[in-house]
N, C-alpha and C. Protein backbone atom coordinates (compact mmCIF):
# COMPACT_ATOMS: atom_id res chain seq x y z
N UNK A 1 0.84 -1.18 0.00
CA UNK A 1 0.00 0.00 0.00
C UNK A 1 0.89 1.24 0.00
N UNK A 2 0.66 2.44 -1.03
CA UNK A 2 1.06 3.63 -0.81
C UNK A 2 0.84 4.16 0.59
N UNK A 3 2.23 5.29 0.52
CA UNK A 3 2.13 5.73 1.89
C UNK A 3 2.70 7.23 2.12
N UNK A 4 1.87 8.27 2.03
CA UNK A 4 1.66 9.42 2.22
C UNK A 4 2.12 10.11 3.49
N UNK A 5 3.17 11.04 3.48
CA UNK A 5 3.21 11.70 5.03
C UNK A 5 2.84 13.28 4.74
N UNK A 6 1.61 13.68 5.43
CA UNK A 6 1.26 14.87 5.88
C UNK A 6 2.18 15.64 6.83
N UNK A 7 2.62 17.05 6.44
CA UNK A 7 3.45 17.99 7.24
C UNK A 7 2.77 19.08 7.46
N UNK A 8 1.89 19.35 8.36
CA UNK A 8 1.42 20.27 8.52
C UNK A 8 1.00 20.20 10.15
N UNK A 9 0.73 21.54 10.72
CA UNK A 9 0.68 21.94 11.84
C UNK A 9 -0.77 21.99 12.53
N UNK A 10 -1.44 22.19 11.65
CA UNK A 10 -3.18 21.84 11.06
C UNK A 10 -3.64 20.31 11.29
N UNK A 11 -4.27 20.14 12.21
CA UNK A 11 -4.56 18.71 12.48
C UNK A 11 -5.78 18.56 11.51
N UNK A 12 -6.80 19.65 11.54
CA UNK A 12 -7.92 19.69 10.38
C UNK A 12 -7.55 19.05 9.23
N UNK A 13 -6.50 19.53 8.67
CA UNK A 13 -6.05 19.14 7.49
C UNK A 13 -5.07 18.23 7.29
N UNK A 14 -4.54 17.51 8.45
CA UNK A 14 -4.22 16.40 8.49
C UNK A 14 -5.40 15.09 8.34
N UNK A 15 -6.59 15.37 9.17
CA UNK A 15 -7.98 14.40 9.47
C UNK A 15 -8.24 14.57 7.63
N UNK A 16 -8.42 15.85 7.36
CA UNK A 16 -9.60 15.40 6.16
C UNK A 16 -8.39 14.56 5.00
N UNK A 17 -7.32 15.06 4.87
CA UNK A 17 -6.45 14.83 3.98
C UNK A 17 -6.16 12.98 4.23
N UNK A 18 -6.25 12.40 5.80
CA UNK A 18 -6.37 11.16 5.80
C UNK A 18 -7.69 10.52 5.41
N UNK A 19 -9.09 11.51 6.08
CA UNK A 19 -9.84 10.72 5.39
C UNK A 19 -10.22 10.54 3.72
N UNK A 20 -9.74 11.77 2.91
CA UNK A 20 -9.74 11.63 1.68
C UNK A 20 -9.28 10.36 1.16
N UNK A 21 -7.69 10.34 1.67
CA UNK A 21 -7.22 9.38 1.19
C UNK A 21 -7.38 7.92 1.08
N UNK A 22 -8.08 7.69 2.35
CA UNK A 22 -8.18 6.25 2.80
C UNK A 22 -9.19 5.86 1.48
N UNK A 23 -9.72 6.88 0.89
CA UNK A 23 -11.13 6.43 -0.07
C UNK A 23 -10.34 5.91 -0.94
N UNK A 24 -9.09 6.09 -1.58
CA UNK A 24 -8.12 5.89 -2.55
C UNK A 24 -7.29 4.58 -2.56
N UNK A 25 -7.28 4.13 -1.06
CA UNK A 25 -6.19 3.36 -0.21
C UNK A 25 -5.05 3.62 -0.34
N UNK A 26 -4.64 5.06 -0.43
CA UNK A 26 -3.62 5.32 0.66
C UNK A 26 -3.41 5.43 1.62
N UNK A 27 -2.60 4.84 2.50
CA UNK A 27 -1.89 4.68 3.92
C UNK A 27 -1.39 6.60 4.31
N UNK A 28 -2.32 6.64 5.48
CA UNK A 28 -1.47 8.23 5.77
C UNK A 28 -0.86 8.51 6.61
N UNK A 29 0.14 9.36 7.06
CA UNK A 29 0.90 9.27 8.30
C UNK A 29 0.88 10.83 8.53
N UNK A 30 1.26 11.06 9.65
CA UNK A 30 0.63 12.51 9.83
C UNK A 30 1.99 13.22 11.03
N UNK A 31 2.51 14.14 10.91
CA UNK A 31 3.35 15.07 11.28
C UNK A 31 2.83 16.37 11.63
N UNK A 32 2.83 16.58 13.41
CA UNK A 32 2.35 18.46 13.12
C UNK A 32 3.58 19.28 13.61
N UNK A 33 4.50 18.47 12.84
CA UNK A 33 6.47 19.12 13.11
C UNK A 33 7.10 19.22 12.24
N UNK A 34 7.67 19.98 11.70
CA UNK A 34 8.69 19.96 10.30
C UNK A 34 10.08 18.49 11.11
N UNK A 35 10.11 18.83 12.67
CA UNK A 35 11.36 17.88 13.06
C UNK A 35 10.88 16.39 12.87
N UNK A 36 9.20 16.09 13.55
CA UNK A 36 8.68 15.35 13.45
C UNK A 36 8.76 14.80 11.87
N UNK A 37 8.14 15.17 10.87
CA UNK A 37 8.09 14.98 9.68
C UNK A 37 9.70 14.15 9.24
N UNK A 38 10.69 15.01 9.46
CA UNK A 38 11.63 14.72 8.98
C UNK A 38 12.32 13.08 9.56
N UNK A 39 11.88 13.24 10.80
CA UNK A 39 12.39 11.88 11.72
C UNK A 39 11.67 10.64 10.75
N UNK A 40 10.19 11.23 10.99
CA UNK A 40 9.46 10.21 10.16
C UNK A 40 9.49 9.25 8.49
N UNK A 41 9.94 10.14 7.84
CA UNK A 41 11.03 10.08 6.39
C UNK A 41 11.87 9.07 6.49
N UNK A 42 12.53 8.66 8.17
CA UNK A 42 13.58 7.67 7.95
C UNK A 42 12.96 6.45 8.73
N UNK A 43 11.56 6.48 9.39
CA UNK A 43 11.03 5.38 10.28
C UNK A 43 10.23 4.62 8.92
N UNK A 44 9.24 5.61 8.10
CA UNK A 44 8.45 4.63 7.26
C UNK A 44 9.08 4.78 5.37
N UNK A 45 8.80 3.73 4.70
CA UNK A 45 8.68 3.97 3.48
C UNK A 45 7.46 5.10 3.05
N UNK A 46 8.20 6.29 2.77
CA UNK A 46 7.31 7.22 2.28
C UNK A 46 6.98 7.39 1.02
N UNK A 47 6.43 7.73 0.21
CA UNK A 47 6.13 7.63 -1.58
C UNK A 47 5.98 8.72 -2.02
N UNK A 48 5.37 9.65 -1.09
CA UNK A 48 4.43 11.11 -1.10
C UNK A 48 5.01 11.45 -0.15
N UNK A 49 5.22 13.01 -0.13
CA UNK A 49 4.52 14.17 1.01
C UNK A 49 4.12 15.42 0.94
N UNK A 50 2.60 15.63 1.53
CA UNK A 50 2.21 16.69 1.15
C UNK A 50 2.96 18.05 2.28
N UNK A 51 3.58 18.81 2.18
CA UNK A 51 4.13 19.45 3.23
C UNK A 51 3.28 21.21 2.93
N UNK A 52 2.84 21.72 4.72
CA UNK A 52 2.72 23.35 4.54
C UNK A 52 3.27 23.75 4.32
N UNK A 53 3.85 24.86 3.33
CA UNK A 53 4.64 25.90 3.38
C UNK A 53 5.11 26.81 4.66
N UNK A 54 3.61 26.87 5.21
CA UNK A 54 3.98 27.81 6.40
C UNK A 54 3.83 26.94 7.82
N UNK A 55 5.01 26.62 8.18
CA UNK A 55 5.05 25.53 9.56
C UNK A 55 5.66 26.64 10.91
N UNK A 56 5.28 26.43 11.73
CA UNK A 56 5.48 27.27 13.17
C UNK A 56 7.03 26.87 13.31
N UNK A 57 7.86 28.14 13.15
CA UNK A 57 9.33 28.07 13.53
C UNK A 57 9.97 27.44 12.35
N UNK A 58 9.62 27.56 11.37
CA UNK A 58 10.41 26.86 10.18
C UNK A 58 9.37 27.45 8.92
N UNK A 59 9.94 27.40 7.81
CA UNK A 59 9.28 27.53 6.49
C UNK A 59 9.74 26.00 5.50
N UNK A 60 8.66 25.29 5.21
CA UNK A 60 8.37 24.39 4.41
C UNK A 60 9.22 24.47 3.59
N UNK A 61 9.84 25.64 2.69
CA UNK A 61 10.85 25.59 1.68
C UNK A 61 12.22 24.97 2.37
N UNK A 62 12.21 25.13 3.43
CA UNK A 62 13.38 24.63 4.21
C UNK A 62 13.67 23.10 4.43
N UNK A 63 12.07 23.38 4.93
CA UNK A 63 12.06 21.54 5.13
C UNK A 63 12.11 20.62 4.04
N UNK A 64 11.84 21.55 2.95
CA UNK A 64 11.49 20.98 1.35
C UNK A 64 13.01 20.15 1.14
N UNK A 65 13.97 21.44 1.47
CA UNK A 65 15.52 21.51 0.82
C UNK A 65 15.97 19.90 1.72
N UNK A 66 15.79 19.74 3.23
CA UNK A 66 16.03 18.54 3.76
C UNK A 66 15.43 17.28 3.10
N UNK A 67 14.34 17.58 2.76
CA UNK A 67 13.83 16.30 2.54
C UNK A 67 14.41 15.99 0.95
N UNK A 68 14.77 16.90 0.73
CA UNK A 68 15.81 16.76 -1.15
C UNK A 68 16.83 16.05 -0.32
N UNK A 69 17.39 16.74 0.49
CA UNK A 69 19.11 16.09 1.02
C UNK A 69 18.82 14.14 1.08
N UNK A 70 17.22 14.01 1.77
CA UNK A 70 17.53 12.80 2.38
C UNK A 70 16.77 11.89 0.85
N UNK A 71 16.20 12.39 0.12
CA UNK A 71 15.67 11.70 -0.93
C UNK A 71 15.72 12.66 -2.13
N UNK A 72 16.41 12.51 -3.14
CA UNK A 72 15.91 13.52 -4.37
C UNK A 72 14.37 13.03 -5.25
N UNK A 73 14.44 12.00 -5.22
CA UNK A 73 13.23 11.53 -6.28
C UNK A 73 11.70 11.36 -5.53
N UNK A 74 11.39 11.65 -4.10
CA UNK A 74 10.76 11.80 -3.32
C UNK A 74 9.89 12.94 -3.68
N UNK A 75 8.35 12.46 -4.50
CA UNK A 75 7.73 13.75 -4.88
C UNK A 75 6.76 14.56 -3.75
N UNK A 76 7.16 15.81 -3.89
CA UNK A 76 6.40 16.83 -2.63
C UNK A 76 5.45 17.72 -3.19
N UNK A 77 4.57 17.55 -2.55
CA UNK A 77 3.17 18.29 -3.02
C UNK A 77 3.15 19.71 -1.56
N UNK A 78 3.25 20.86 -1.81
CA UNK A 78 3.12 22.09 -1.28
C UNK A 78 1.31 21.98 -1.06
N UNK A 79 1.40 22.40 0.44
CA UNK A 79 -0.27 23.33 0.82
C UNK A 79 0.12 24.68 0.63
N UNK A 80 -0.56 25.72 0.26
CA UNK A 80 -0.54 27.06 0.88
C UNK A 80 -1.51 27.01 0.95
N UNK A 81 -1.34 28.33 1.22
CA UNK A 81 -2.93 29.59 1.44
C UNK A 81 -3.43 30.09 0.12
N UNK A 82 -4.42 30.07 -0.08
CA UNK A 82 -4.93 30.69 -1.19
C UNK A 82 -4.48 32.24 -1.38
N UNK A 83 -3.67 32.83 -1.10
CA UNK A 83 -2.42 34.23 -1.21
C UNK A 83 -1.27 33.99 -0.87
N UNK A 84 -0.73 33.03 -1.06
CA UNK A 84 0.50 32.79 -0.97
C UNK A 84 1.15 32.26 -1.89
N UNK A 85 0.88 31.97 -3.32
CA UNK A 85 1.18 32.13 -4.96
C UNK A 85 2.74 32.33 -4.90
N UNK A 86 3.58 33.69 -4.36
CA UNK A 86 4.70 33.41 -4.48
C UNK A 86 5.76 32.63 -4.51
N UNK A 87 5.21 32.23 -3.12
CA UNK A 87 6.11 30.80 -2.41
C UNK A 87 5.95 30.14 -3.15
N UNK A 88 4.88 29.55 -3.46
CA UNK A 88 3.80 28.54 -4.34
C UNK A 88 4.66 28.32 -5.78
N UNK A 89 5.13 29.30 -6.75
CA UNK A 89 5.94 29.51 -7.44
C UNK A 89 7.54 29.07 -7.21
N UNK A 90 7.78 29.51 -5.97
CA UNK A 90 9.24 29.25 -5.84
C UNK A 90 9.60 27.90 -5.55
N UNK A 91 8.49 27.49 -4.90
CA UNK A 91 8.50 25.87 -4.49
C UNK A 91 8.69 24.66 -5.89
N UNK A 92 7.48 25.39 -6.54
CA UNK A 92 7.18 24.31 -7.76
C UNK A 92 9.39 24.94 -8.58
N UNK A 93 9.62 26.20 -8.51
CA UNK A 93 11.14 26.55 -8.86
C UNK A 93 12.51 25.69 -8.60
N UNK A 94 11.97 25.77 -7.38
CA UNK A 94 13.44 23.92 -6.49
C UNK A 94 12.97 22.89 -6.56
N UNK A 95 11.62 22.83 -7.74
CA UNK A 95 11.48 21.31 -7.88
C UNK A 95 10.55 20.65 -7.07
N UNK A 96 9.52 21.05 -6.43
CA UNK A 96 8.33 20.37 -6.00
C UNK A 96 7.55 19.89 -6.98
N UNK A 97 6.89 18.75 -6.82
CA UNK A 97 5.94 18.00 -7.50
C UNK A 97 4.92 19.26 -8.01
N UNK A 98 4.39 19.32 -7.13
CA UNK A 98 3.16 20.44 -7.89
C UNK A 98 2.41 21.05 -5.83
N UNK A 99 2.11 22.12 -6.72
CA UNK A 99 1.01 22.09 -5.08
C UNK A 99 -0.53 22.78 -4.97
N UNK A 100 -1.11 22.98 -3.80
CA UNK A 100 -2.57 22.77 -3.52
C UNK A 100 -2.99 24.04 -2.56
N UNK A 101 -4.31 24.68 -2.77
CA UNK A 101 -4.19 25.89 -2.05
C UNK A 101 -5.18 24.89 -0.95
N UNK A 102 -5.15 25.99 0.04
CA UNK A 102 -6.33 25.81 1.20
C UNK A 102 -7.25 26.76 0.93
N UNK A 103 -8.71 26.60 0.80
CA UNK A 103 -9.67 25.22 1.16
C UNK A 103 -8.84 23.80 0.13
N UNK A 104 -8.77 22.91 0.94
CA UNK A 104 -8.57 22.24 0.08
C UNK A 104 -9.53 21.35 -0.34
N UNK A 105 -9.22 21.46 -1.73
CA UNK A 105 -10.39 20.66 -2.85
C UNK A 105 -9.83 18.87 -3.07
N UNK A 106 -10.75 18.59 -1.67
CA UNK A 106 -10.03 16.42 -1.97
C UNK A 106 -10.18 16.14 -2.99
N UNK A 107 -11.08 16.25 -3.99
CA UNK A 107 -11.27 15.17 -5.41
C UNK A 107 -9.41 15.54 -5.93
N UNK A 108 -9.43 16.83 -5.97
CA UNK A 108 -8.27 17.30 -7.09
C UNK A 108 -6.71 16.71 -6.28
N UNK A 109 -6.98 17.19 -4.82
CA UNK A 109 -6.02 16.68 -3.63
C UNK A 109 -5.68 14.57 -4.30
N UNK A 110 -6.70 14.23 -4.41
CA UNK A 110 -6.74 12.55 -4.68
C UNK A 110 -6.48 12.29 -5.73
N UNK A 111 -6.56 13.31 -7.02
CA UNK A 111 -6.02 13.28 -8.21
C UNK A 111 -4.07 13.50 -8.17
N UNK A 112 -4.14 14.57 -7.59
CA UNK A 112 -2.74 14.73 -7.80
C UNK A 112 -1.80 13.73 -6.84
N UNK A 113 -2.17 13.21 -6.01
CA UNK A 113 -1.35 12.64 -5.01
C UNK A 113 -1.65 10.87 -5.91
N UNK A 114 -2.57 10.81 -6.30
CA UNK A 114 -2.70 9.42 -7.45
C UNK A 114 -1.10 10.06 -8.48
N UNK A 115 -1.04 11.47 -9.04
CA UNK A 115 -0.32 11.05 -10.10
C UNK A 115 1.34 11.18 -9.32
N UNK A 116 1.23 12.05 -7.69
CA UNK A 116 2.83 12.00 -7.55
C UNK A 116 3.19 10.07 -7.27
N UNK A 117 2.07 9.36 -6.88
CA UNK A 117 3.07 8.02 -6.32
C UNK A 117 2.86 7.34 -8.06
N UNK A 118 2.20 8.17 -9.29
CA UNK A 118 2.59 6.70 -10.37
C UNK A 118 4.15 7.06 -10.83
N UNK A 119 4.08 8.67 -10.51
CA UNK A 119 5.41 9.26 -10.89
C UNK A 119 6.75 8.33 -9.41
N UNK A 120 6.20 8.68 -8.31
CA UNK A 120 7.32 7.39 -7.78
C UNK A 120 7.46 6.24 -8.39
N UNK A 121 6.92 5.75 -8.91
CA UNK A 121 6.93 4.14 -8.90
C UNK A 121 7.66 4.21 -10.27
N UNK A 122 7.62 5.27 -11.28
CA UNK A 122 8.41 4.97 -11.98
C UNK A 122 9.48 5.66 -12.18
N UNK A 123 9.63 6.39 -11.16
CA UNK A 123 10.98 7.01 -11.15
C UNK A 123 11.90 5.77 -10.10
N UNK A 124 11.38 4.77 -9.27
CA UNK A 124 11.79 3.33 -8.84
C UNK A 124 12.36 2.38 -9.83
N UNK A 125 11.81 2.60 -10.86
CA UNK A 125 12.09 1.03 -11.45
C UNK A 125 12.99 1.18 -11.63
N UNK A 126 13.95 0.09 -11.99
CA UNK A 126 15.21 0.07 -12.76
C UNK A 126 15.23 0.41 -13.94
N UNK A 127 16.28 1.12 -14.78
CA UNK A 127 15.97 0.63 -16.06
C UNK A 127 17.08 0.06 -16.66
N UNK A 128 16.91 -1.03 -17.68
CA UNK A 128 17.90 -1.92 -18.20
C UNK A 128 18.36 -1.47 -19.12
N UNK A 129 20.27 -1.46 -19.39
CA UNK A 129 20.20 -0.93 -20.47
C UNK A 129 20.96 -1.65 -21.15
N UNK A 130 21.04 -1.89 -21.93
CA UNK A 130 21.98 -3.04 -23.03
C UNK A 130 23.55 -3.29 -22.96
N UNK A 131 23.69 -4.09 -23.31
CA UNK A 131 25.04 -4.80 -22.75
C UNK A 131 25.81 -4.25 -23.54
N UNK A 132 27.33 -3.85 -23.25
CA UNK A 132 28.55 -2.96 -24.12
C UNK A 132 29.23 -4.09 -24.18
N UNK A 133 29.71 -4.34 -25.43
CA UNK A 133 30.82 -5.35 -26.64
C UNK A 133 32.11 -4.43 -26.35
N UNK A 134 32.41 -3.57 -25.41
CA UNK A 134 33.74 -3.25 -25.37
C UNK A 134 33.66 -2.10 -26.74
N UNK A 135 32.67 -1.12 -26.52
CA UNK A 135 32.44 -0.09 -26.99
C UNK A 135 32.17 -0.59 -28.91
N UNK A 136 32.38 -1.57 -29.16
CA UNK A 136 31.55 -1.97 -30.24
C UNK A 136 30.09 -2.42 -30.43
N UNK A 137 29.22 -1.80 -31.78
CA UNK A 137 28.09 -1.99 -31.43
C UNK A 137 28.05 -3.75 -31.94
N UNK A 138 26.54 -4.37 -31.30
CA UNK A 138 26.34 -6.01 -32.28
C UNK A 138 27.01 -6.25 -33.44
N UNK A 139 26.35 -5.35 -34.29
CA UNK A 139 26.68 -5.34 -35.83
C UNK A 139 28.48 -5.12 -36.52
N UNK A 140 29.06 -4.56 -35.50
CA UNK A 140 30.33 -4.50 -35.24
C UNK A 140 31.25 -5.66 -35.18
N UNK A 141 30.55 -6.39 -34.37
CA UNK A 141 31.36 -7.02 -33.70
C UNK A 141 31.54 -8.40 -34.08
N UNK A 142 30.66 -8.31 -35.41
CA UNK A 142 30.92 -9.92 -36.70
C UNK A 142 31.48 -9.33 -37.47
């Protein structure tokens, strides 16, 4: 089962964002700590995380930059505020998945968090790549 960690300080939006999800069967895990969050990153297999921008004593872009250090291919979905567009911009700028204003809208919330874990799973796979003849190609090498 996918497994989603919520970063936000907002327990509201921790509850609805788990109950959205469960409709989906994603697994949710829930953080109201940027320190918390981060500890958590190394206890569960994470796939997702939706993180606030605006966290008490820290800014989300910060926590963003850690959670790059501890995973690069780890896609992050930004909350803001419906006026907070800048950030919102700068975030999706260092490479966030995409992000979501508050009120948040679950159908679209369950859409995008469906497409960050198909984007994990295939940024996971291996990919195979063909065997080197000692820098000659097949056709070469008769």
């Amino acid at each position: 089962m996918s497994k989603v960690l919520v970063i936000d300080d907002d327990r509201t939006v921790s509850e609805m964002v788990q109950r959205s999800l469960d409709k989906i069967g994603v697994s949710v895990e829930k953080a109201l700590t940027a320190e918390r969050g981060l500890e958590m990153l190394q206890e569960f297999e994470i796939d997702t995380v939706l993180l606030d921008i605006m966290l008490p004593g820290t800014s989300g872009l910060d926590v963003f930059h850690r959670i790059r250090e501890f995973d690069r291919k780890l896609p992050v979905i930004f909350i803001t505020s419906g006026t907070d567009s800048t950030t919102a911009i700068k975030a999706m700028q260092l490479g966030g998945f995409e992000y979501i204003t508050k009120p948040l809208d679950l159908p679209a919330l369950n859409d995008l968090v469906d497409k960050a874990l198909q984007t994990r799973r295939i940024m996971n796979t291996p990919v195979a790549l063909p065997m080197s003849t000692g820098g000659q190609t097949n056709s070469e090498a008769f």
